[in-house]
PDB file of N, CA and C in Angstrom:
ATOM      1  N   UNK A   1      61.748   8.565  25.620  1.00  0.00           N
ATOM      2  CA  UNK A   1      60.684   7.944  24.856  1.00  0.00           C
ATOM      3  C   UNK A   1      59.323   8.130  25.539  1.00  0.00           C
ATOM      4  N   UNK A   2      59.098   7.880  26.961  1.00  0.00           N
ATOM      5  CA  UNK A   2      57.907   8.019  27.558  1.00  0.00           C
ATOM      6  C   UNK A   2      57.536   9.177  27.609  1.00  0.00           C
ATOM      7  N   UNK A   3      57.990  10.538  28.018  1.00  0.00           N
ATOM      8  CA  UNK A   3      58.276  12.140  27.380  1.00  0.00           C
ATOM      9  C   UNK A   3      57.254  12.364  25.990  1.00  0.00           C
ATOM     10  N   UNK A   4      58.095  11.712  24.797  1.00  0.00           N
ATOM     11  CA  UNK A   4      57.221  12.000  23.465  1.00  0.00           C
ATOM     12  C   UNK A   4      56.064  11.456  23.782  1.00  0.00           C
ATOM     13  N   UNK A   5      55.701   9.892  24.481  1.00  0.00           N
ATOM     14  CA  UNK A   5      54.396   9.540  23.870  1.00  0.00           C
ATOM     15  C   UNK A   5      53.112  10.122  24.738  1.00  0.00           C
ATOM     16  N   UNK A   6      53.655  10.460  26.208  1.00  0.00           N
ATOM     17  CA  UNK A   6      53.100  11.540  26.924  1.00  0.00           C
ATOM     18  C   UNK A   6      52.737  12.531  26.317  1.00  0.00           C
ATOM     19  N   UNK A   7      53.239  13.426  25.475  1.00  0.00           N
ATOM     20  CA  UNK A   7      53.288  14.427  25.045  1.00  0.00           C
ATOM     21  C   UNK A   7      52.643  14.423  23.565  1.00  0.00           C
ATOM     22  N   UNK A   8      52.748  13.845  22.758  1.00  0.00           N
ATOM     23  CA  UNK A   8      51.474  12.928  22.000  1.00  0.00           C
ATOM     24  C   UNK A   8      50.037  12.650  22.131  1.00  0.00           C
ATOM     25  N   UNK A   9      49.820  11.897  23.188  1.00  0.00           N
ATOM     26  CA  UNK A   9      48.492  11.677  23.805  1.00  0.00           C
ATOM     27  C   UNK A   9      47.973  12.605  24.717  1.00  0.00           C
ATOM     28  N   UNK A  10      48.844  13.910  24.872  1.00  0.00           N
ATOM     29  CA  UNK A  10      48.251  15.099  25.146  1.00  0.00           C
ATOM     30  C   UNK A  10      47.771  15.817  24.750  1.00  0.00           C
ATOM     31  N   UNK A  11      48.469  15.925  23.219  1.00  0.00           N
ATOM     32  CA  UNK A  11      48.441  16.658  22.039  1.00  0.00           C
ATOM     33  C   UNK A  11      46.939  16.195  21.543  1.00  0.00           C
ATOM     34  N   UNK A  12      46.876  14.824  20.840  1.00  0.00           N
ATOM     35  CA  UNK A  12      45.758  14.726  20.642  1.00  0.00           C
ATOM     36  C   UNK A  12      44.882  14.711  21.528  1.00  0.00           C
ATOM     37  N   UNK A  13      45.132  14.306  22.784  1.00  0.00           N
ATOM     38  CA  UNK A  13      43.414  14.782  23.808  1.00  0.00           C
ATOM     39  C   UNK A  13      43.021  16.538  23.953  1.00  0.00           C
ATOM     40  N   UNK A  14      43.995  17.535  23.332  1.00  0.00           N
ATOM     41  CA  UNK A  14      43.577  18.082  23.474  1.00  0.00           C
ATOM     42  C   UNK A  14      43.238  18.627  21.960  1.00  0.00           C
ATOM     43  N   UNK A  15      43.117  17.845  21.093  1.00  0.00           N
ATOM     44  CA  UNK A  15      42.502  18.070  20.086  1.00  0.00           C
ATOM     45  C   UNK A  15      41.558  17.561  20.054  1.00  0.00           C
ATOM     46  N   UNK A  16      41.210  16.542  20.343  1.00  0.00           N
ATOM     47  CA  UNK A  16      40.096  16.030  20.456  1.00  0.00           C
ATOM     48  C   UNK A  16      38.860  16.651  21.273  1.00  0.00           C
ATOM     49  N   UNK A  17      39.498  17.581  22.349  1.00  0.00           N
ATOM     50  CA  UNK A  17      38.859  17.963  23.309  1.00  0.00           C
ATOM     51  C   UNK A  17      38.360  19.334  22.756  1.00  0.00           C
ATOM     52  N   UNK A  18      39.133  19.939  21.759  1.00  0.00           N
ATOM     53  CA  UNK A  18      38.739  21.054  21.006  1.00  0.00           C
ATOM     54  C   UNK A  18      37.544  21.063  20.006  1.00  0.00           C
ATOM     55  N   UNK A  19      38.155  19.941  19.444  1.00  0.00           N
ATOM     56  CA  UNK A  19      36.725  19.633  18.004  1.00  0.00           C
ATOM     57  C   UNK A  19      35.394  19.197  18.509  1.00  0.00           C
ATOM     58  N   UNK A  20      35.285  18.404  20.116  1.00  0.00           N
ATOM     59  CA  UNK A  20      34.164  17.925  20.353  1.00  0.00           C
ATOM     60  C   UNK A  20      33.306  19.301  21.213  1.00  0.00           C
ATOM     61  N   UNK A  21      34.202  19.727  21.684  1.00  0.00           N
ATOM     62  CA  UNK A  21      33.651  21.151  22.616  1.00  0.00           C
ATOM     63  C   UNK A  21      32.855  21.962  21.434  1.00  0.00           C
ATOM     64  N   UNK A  22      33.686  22.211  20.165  1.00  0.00           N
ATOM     65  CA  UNK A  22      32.827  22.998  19.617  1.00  0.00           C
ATOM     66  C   UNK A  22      31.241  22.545  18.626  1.00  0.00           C
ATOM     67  N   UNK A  23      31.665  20.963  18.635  1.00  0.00           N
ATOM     68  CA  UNK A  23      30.639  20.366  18.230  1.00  0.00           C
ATOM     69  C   UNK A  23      29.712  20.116  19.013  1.00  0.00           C
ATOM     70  N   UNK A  24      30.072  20.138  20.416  1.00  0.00           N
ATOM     71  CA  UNK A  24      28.676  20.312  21.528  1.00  0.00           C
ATOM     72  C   UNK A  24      27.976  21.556  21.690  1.00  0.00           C
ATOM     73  N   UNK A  25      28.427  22.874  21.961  1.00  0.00           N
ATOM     74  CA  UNK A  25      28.218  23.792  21.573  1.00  0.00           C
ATOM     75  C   UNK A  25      27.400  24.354  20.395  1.00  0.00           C
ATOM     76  N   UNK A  26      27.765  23.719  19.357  1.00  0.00           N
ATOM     77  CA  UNK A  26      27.199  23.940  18.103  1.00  0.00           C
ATOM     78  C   UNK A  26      25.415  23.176  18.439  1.00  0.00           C
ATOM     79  N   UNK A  27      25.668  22.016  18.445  1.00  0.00           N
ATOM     80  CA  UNK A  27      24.504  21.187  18.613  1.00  0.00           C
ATOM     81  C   UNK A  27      23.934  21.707  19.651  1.00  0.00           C
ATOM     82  N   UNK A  28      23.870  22.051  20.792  1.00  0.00           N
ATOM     83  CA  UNK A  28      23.303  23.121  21.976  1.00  0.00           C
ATOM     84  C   UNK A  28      22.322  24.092  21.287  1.00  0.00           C
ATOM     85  N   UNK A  29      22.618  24.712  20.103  1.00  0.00           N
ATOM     86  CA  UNK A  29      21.975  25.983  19.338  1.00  0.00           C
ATOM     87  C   UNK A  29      20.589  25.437  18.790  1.00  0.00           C
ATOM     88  N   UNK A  30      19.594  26.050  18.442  1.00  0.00           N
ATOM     89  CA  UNK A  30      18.517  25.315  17.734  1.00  0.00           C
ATOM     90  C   UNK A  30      18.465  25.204  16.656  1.00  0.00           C
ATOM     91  N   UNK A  31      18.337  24.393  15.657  1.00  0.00           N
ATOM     92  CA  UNK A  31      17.975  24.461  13.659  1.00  0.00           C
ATOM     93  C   UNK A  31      17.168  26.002  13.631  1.00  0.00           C
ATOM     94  N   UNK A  32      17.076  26.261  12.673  1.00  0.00           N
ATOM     95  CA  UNK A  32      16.378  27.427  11.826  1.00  0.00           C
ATOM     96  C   UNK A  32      14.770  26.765  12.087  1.00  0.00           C
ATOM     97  N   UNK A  33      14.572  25.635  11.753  1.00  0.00           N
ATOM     98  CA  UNK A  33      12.951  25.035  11.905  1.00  0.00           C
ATOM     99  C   UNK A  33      12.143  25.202  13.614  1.00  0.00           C
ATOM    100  N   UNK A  34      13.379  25.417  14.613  1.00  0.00           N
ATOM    101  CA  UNK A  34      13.312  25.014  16.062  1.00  0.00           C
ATOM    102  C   UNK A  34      13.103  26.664  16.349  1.00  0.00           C
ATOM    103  N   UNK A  35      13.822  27.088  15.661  1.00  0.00           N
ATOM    104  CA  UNK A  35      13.637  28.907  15.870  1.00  0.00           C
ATOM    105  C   UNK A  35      12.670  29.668  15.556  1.00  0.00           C
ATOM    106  N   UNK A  36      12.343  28.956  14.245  1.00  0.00           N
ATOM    107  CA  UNK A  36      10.801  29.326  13.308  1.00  0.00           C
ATOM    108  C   UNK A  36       9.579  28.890  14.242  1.00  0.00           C
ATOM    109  N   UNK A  37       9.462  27.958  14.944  1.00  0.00           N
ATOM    110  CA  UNK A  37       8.863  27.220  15.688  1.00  0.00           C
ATOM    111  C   UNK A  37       8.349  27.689  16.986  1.00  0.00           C
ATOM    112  N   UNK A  38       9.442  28.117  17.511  1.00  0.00           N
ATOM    113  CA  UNK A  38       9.477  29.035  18.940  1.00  0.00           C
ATOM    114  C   UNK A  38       9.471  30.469  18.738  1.00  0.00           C
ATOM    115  N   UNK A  39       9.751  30.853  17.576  1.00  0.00           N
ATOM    116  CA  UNK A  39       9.247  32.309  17.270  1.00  0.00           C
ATOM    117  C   UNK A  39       9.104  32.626  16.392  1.00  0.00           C
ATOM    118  N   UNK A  40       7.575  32.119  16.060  1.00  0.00           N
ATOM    119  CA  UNK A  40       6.923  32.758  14.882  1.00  0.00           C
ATOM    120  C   UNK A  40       6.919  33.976  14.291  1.00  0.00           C
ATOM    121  N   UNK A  41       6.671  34.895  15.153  1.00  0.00           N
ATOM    122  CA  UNK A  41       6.256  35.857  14.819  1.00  0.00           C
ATOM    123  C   UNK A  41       7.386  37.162  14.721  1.00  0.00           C
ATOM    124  N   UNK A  42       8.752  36.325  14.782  1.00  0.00           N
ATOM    125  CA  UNK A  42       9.785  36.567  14.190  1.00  0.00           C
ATOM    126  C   UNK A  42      10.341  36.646  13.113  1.00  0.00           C
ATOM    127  N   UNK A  43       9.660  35.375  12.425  1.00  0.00           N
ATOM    128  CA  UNK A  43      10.095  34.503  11.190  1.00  0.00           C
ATOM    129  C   UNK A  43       8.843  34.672  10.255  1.00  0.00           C
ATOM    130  N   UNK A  44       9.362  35.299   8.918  1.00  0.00           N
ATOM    131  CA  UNK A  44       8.816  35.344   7.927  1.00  0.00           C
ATOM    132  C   UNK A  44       9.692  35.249   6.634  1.00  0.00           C
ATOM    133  N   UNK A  45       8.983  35.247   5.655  1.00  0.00           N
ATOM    134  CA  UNK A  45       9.515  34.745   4.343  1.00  0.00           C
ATOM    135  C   UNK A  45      10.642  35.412   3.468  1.00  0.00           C
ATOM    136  N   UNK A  46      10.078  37.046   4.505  1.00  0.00           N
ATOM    137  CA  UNK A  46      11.664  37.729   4.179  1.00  0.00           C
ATOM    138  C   UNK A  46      12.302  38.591   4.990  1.00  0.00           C
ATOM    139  N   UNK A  47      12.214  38.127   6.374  1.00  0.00           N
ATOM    140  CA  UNK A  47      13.398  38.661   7.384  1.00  0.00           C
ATOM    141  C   UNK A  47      13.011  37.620   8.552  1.00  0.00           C
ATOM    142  N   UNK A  48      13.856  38.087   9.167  1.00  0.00           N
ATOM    143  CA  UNK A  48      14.601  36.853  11.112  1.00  0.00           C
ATOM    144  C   UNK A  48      14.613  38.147  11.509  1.00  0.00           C
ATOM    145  N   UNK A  49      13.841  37.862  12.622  1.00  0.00           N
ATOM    146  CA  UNK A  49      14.417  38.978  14.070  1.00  0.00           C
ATOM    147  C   UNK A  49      15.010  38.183  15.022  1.00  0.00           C
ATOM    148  N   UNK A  50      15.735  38.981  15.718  1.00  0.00           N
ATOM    149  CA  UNK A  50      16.656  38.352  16.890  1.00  0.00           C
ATOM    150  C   UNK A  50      15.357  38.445  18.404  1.00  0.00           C
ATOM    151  N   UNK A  51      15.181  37.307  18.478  1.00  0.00           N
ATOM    152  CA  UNK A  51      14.105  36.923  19.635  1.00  0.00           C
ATOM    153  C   UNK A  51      14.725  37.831  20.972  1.00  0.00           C
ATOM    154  N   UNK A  52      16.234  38.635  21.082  1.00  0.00           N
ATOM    155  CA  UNK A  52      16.570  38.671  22.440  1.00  0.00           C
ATOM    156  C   UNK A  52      16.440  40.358  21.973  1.00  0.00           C
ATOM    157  N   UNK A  53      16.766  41.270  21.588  1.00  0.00           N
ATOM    158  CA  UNK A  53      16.506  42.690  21.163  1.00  0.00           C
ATOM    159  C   UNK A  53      16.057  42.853  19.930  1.00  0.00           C
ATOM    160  N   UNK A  54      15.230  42.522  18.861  1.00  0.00           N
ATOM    161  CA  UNK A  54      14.269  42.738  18.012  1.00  0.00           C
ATOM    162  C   UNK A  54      14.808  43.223  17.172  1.00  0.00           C
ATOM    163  N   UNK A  55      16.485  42.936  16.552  1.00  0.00           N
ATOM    164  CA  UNK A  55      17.236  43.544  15.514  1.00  0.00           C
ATOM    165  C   UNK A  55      17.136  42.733  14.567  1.00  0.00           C
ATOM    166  N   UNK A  56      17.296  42.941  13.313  1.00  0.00           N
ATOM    167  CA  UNK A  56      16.898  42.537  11.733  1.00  0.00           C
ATOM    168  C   UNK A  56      18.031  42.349  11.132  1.00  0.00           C
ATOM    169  N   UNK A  57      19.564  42.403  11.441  1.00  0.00           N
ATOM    170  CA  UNK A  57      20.746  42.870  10.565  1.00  0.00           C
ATOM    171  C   UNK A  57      21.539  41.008  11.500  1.00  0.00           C
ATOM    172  N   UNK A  58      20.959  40.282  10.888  1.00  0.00           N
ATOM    173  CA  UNK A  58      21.419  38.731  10.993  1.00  0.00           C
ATOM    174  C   UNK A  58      22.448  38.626  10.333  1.00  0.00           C
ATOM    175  N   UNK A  59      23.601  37.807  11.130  1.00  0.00           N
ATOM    176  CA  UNK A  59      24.875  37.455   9.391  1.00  0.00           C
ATOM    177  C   UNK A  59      25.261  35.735  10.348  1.00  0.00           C
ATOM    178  N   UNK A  60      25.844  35.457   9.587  1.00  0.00           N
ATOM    179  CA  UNK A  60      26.402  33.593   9.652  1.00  0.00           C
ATOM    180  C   UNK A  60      28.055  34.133   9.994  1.00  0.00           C
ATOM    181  N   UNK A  61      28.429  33.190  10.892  1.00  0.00           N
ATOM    182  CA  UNK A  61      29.643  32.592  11.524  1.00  0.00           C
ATOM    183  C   UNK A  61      29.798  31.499  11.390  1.00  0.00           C
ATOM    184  N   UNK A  62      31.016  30.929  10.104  1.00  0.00           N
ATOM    185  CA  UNK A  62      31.387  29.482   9.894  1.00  0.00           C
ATOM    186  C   UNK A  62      31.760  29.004  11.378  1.00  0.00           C
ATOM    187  N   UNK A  63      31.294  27.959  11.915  1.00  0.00           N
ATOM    188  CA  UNK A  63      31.779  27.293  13.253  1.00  0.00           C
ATOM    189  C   UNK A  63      33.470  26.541  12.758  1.00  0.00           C
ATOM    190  N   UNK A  64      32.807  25.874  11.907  1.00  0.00           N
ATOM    191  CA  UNK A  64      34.036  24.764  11.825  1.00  0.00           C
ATOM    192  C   UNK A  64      33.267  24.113  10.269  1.00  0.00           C
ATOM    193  N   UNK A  65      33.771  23.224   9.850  1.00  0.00           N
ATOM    194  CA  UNK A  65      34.420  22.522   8.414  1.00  0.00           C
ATOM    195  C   UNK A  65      33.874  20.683   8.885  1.00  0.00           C
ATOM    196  N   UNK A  66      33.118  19.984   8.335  1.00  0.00           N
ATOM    197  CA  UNK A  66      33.127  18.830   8.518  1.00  0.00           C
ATOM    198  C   UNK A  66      32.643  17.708   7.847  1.00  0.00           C
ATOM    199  N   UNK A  67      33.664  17.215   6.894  1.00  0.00           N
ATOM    200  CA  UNK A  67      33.579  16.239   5.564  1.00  0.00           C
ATOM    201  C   UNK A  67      33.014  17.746   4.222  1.00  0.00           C
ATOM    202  N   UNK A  68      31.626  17.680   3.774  1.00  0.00           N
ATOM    203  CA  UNK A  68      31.466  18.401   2.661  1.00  0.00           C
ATOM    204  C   UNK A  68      30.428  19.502   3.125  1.00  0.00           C
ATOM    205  N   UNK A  69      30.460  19.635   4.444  1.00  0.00           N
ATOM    206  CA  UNK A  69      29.167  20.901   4.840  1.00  0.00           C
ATOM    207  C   UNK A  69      30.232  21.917   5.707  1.00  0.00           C
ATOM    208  N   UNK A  70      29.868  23.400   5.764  1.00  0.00           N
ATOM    209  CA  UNK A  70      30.638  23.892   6.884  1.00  0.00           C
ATOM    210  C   UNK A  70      29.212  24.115   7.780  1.00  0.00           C
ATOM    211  N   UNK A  71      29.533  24.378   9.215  1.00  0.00           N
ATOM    212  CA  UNK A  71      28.672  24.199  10.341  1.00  0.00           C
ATOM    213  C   UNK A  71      28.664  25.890  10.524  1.00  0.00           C
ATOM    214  N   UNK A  72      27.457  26.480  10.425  1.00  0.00           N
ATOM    215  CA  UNK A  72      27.064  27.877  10.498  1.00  0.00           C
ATOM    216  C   UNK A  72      26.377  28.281  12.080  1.00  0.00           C
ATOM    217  N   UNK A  73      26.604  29.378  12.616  1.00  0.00           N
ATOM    218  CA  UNK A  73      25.850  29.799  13.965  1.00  0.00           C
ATOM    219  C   UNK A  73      25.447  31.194  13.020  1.00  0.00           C
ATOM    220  N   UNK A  74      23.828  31.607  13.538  1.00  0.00           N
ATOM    221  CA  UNK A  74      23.507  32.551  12.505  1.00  0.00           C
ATOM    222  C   UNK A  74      23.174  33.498  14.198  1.00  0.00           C
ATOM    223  N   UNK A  75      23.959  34.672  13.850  1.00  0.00           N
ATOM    224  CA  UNK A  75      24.233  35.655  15.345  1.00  0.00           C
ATOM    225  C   UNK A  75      23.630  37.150  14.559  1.00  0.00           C
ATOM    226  N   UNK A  76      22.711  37.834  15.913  1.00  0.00           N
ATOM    227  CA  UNK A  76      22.509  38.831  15.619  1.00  0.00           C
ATOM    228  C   UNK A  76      23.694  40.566  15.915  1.00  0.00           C
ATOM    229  N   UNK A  77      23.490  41.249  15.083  1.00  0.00           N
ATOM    230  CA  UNK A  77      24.728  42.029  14.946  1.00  0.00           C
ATOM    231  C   UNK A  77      24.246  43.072  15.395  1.00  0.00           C
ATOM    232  N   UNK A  78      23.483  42.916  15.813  1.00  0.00           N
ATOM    233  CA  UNK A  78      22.947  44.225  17.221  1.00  0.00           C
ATOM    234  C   UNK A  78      23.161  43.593  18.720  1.00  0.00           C
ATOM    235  N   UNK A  79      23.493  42.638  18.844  1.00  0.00           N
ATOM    236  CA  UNK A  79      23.413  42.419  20.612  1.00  0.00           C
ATOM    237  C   UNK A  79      24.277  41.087  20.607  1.00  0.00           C
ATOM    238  N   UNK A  80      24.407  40.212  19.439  1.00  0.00           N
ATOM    239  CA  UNK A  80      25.412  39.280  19.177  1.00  0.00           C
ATOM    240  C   UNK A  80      25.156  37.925  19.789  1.00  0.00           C
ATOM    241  N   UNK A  81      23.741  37.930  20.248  1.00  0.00           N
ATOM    242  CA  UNK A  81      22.876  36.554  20.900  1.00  0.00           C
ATOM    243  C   UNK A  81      22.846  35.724  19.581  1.00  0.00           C
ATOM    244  N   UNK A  82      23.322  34.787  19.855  1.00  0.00           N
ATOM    245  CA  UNK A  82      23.487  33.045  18.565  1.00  0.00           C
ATOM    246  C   UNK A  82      21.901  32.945  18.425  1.00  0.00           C
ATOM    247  N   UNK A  83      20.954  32.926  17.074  1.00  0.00           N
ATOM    248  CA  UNK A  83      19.708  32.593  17.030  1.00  0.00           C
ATOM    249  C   UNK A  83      19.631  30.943  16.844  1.00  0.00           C
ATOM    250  N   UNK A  84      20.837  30.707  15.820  1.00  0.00           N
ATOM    251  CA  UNK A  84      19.997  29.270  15.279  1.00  0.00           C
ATOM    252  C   UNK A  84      21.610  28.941  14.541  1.00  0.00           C
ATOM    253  N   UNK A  85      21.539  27.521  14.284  1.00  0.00           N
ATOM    254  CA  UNK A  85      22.357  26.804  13.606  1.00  0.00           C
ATOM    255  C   UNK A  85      21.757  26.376  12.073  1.00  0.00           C
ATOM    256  N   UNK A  86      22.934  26.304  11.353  1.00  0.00           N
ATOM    257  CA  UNK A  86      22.620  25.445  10.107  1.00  0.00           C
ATOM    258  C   UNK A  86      23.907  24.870   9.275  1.00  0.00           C
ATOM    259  N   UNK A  87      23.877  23.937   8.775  1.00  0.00           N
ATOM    260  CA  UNK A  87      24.612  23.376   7.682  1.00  0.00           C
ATOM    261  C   UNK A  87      24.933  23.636   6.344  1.00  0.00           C
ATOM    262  N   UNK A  88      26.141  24.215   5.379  1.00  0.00           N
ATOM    263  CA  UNK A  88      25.896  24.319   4.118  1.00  0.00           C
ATOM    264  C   UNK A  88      26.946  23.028   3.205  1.00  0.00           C
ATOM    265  N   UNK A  89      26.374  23.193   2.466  1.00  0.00           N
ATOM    266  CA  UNK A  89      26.906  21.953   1.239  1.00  0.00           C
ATOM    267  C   UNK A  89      28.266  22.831   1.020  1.00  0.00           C
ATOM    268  N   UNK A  90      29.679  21.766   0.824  1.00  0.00           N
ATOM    269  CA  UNK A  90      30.421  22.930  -0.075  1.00  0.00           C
ATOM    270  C   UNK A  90      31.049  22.364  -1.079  1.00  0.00           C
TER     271      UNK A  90
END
């Protein structure tokens, strides 16, 4: 019996330890407004450059799923540096 509940409260600490890691991580990244902000002259009305090698070919990586938004990291696909975070409705 002490076996299972050991083995239980392992289980979930290390779930727990999974979902919060990537939710710290996530929150670590800056909003799209924090990116626009710190690099203007990146950000215009119709393209993102990647602030770390000056590539234009941006795409989104669902992080994770949470209640009705999924949690986005928006990574450049020339050098693969994380620019910015965002939220979508689903």
């Amino acid at each position: 019996m002490e076996i299972k509940l050991l083995l239980f409260f392992g289980v979930v600490g290390l779930l727990y330890f999974f979902i919060t890691s990537k939710h710290r991580k996530y929150k670590k990244q800056p909003t799209f407004e924090e990116y626009k902000e710190k690099h203007p002259n990146l950000v215009s009305s119709d393209k993102i450059q990647c602030s770390s090698c000056g590539g234009k070919n941006i795409f989104v990586r669902r992080v994770f799923t949470g209640g009705s938004q999924e949690h986005n990291i928006h990574l450049c696909k020339s050098c693969g540096k994380s620019l910015y975070r965002s939220t979508t409705e689903i």
